[in-house]
Every structure is written in C-alpha cells, then in structure tokens.
N, C-alpha and C. Protein backbone atom coordinates (compact mmCIF):
# COMPACT_ATOMS: atom_id res chain seq x y z
N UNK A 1 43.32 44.33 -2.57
CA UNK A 1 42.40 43.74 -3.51
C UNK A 1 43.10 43.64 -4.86
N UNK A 2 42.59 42.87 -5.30
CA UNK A 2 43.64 42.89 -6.95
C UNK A 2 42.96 43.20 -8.21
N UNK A 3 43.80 43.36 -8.77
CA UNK A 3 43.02 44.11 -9.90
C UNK A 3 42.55 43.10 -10.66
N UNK A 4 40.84 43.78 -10.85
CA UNK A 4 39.72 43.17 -11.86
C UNK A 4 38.61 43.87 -11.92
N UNK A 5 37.88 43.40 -13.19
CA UNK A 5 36.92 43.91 -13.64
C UNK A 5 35.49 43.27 -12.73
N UNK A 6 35.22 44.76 -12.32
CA UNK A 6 33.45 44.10 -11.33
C UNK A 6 32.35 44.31 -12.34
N UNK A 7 31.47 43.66 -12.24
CA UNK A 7 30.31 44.04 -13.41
C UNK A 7 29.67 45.44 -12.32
N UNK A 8 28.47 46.36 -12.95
CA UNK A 8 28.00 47.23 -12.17
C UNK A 8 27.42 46.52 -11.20
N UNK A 9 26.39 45.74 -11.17
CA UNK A 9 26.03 44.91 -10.16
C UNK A 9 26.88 44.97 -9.39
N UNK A 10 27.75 44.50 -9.33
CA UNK A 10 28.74 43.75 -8.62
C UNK A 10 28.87 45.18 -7.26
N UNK A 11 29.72 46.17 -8.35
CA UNK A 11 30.14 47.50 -7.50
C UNK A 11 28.97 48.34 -6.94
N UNK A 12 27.66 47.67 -7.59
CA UNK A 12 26.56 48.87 -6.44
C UNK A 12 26.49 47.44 -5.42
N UNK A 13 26.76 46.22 -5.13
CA UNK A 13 26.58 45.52 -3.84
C UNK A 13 27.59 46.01 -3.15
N UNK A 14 28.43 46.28 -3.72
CA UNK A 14 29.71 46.92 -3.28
C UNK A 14 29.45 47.92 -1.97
N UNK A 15 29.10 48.86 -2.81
CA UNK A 15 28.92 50.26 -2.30
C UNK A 15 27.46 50.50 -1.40
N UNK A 16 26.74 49.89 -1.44
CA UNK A 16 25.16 49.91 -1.02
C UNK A 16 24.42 48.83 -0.43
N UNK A 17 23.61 49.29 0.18
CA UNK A 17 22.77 48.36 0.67
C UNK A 17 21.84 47.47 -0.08
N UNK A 18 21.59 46.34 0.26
CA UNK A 18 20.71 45.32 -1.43
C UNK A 18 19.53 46.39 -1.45
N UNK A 19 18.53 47.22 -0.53
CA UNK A 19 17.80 47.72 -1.16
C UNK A 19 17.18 48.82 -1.58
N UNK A 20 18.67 49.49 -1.50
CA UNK A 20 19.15 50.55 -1.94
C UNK A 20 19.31 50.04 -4.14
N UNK A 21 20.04 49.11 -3.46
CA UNK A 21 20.25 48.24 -5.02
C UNK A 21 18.97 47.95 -5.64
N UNK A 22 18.46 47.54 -5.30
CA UNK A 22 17.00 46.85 -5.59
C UNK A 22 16.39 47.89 -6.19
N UNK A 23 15.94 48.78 -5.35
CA UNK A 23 15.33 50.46 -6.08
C UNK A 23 16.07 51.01 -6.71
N UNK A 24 17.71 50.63 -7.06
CA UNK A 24 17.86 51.52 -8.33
C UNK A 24 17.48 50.46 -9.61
N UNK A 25 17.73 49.47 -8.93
CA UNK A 25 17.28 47.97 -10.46
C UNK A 25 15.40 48.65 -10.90
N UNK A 26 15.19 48.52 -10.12
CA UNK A 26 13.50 49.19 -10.38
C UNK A 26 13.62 50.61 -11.43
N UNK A 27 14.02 51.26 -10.46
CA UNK A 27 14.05 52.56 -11.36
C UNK A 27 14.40 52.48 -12.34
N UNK A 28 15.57 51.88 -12.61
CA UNK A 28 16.10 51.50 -14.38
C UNK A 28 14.83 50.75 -15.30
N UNK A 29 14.85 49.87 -14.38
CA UNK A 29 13.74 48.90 -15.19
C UNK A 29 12.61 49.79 -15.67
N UNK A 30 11.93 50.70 -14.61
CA UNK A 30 10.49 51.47 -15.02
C UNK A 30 11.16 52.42 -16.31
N UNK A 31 12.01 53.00 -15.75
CA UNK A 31 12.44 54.32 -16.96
C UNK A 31 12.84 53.71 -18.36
N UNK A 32 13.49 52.56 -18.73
CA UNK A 32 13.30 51.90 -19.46
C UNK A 32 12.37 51.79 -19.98
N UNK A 33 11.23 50.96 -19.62
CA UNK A 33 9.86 50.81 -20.41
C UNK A 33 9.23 52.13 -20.44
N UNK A 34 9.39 53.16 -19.37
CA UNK A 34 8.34 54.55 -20.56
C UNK A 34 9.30 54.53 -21.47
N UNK A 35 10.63 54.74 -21.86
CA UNK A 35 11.48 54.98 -23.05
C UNK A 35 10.98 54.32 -24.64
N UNK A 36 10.97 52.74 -23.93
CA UNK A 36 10.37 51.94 -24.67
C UNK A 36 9.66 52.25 -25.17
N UNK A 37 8.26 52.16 -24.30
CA UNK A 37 6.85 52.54 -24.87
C UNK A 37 6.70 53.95 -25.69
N UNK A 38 7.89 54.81 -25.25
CA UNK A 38 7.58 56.24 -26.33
C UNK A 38 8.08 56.06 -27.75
N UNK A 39 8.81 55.19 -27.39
CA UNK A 39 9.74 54.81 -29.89
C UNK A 39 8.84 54.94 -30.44
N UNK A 40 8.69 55.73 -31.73
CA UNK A 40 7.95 55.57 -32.22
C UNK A 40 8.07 55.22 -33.54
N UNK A 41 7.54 54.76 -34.43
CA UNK A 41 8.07 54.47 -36.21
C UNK A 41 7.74 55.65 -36.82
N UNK A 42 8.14 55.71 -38.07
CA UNK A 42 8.29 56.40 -38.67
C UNK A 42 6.74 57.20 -38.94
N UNK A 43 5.70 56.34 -39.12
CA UNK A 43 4.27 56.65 -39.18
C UNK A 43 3.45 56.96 -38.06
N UNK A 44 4.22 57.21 -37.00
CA UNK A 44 3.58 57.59 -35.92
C UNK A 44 3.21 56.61 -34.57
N UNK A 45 2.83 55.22 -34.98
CA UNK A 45 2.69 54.36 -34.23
C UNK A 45 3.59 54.08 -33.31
N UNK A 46 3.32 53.53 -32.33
CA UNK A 46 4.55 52.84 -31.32
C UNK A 46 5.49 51.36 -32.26
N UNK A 47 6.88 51.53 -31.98
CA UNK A 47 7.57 50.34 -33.10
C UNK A 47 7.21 49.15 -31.80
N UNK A 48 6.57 48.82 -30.28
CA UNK A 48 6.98 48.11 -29.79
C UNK A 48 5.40 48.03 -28.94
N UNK A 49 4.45 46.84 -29.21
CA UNK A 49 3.27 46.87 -28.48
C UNK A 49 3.32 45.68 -27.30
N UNK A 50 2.39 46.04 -26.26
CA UNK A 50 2.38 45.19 -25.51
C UNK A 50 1.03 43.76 -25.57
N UNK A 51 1.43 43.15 -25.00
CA UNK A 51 0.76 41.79 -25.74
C UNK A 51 -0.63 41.61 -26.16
N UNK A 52 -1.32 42.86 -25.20
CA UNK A 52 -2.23 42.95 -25.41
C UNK A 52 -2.79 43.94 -26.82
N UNK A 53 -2.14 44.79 -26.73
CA UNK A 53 -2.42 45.43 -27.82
C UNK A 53 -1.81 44.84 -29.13
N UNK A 54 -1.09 43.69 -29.11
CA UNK A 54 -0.70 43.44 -30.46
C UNK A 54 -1.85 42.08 -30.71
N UNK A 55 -2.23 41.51 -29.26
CA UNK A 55 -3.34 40.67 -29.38
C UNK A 55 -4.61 41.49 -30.43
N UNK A 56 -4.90 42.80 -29.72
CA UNK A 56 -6.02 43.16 -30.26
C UNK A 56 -5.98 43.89 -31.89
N UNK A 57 -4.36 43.97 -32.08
CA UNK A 57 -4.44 44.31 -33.71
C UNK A 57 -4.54 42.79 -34.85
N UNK A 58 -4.40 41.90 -33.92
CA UNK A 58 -4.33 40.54 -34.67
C UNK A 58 -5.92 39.51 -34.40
N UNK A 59 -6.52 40.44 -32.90
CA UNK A 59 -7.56 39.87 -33.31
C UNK A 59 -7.73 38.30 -32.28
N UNK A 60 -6.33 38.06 -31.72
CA UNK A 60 -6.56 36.93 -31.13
C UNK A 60 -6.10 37.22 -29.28
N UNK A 61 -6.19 36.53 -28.22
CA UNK A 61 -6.16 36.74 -27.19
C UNK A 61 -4.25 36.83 -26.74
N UNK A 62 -3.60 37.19 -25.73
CA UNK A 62 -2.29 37.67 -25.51
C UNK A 62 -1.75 36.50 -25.74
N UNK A 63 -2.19 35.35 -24.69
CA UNK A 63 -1.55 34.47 -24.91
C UNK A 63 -1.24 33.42 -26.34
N UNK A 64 -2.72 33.43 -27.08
CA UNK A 64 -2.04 33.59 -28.55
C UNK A 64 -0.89 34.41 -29.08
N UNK A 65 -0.71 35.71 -28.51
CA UNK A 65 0.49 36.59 -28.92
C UNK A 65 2.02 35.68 -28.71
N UNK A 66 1.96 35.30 -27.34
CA UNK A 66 3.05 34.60 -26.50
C UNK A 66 3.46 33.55 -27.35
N UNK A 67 2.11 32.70 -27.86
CA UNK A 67 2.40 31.56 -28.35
C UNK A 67 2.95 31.97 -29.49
N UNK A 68 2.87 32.75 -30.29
CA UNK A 68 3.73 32.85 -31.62
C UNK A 68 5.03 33.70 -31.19
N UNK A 69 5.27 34.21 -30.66
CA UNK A 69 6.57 34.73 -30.08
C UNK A 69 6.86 33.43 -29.80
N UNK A 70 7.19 32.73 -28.71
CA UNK A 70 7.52 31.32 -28.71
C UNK A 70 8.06 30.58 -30.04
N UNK A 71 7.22 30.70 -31.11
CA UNK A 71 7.41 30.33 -32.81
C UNK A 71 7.94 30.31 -33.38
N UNK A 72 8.42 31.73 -32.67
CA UNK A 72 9.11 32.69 -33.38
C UNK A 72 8.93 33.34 -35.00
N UNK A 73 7.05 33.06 -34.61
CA UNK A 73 6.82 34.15 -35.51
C UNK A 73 6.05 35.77 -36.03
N UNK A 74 6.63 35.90 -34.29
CA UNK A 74 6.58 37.58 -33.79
C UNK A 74 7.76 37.71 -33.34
N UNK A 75 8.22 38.75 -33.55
CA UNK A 75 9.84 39.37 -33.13
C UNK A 75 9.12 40.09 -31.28
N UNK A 76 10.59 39.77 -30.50
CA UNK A 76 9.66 40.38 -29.42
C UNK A 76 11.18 40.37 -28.44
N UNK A 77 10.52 41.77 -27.28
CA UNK A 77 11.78 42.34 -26.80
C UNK A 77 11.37 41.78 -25.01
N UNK A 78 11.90 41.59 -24.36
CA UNK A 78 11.50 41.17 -22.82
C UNK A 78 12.45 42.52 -22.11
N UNK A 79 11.43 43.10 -21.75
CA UNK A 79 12.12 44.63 -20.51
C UNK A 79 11.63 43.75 -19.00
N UNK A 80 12.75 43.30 -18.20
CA UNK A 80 12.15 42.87 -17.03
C UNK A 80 11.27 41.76 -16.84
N UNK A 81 10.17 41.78 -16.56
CA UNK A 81 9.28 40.87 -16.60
C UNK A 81 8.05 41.24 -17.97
N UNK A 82 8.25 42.26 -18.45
CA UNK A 82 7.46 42.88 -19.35
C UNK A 82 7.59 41.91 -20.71
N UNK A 83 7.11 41.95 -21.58
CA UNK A 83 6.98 41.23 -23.09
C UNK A 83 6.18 42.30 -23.99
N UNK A 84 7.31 42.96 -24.98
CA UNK A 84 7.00 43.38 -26.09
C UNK A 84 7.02 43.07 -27.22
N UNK A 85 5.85 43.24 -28.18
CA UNK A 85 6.01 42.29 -29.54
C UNK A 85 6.29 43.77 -30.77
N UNK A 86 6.87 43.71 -31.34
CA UNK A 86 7.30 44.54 -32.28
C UNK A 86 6.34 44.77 -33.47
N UNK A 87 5.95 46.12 -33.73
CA UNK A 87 4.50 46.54 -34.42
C UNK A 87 4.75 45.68 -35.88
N UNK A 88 6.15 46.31 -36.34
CA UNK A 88 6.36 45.36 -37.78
C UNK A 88 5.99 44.25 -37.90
N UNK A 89 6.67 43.32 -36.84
CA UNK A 89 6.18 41.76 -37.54
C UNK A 89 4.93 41.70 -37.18
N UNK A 90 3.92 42.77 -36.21
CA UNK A 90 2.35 42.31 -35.90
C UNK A 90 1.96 42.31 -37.25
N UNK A 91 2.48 43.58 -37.56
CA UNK A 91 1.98 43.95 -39.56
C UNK A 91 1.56 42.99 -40.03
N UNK A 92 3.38 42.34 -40.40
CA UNK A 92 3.62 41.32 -40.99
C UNK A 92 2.38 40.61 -40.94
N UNK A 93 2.70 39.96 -39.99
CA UNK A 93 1.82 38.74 -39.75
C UNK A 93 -0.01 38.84 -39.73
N UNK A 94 -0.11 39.96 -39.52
CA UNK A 94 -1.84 40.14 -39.65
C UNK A 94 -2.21 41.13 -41.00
C-alpha cells in the first residue's frame, strides 16, 4: 500500500464493519449535542438554543427561527441533523 493520508472515516471503513461505523458516527453525534447543550454563558444560560426555544424567546414559531438563520440574521451551529441558534444573536435580535 503506499503511503497516504486516510481521513478517520476512511480508516474506521478500514478496520470495521459499516455498522459498527455507523454506531460510532451516532455516538459521536449524540455526545456531542449533550456537550453542546451543557455550554453555558457566562450568566448562566445555555450560549446555544434549540429552535424551538429560541422561537419561544423571540416569540415567533421555529420555522420563523430557520427563516432568519437562512438571513443570516441569527448566528447558528448544525450538530448532525440538529439546528442550533446561538442565545447572543437571539438577544440581539429580540
């Protein structure tokens, strides 16, 4: 084999079965978002809400949330299939 760089992907298809692979992609993914969801700011709040809850600090429904993320005028993080909008710019903006 010659020498090169595999991405990790690459070396757990390598080494494992896809769903062997698959459940560690999961596991990352879940442990990730509790990580996520525990940040907290400086004042105690979470720095990172989910659409719904930044819907309900603004008052309007999620997909209003989406639509200004889209705008780009909510800052916002994507874990997986997940969508987080960042408490600051909810501030901001409401």
């Amino acid at each position: 084999m010659t020498e090169q760089l595999l991405t990790a992907r690459e070396q757990l298809d390598a080494l494992f079965a896809p769903a062997v692979v698959e459940a560690l992609e999961q596991l990352v993914a879940e442990r990730v978002s509790v990580e996520l969801a525990a940040i907290e700011t400086a004042n105690g709040d979470r720095a990172w809400l989910t659409l719904d809850e930044a819907g309900a600090k603004l008052s309007v429904s999620a997909d209003a949330v989406r639509m200004r993320v889209k705008r780009g005028r909510l800052e916002a993080r994507r874990q997986g299939r997940r969508l987080y909008v960042s408490a600051v710019s909810v501030e901001r903006l409401g």
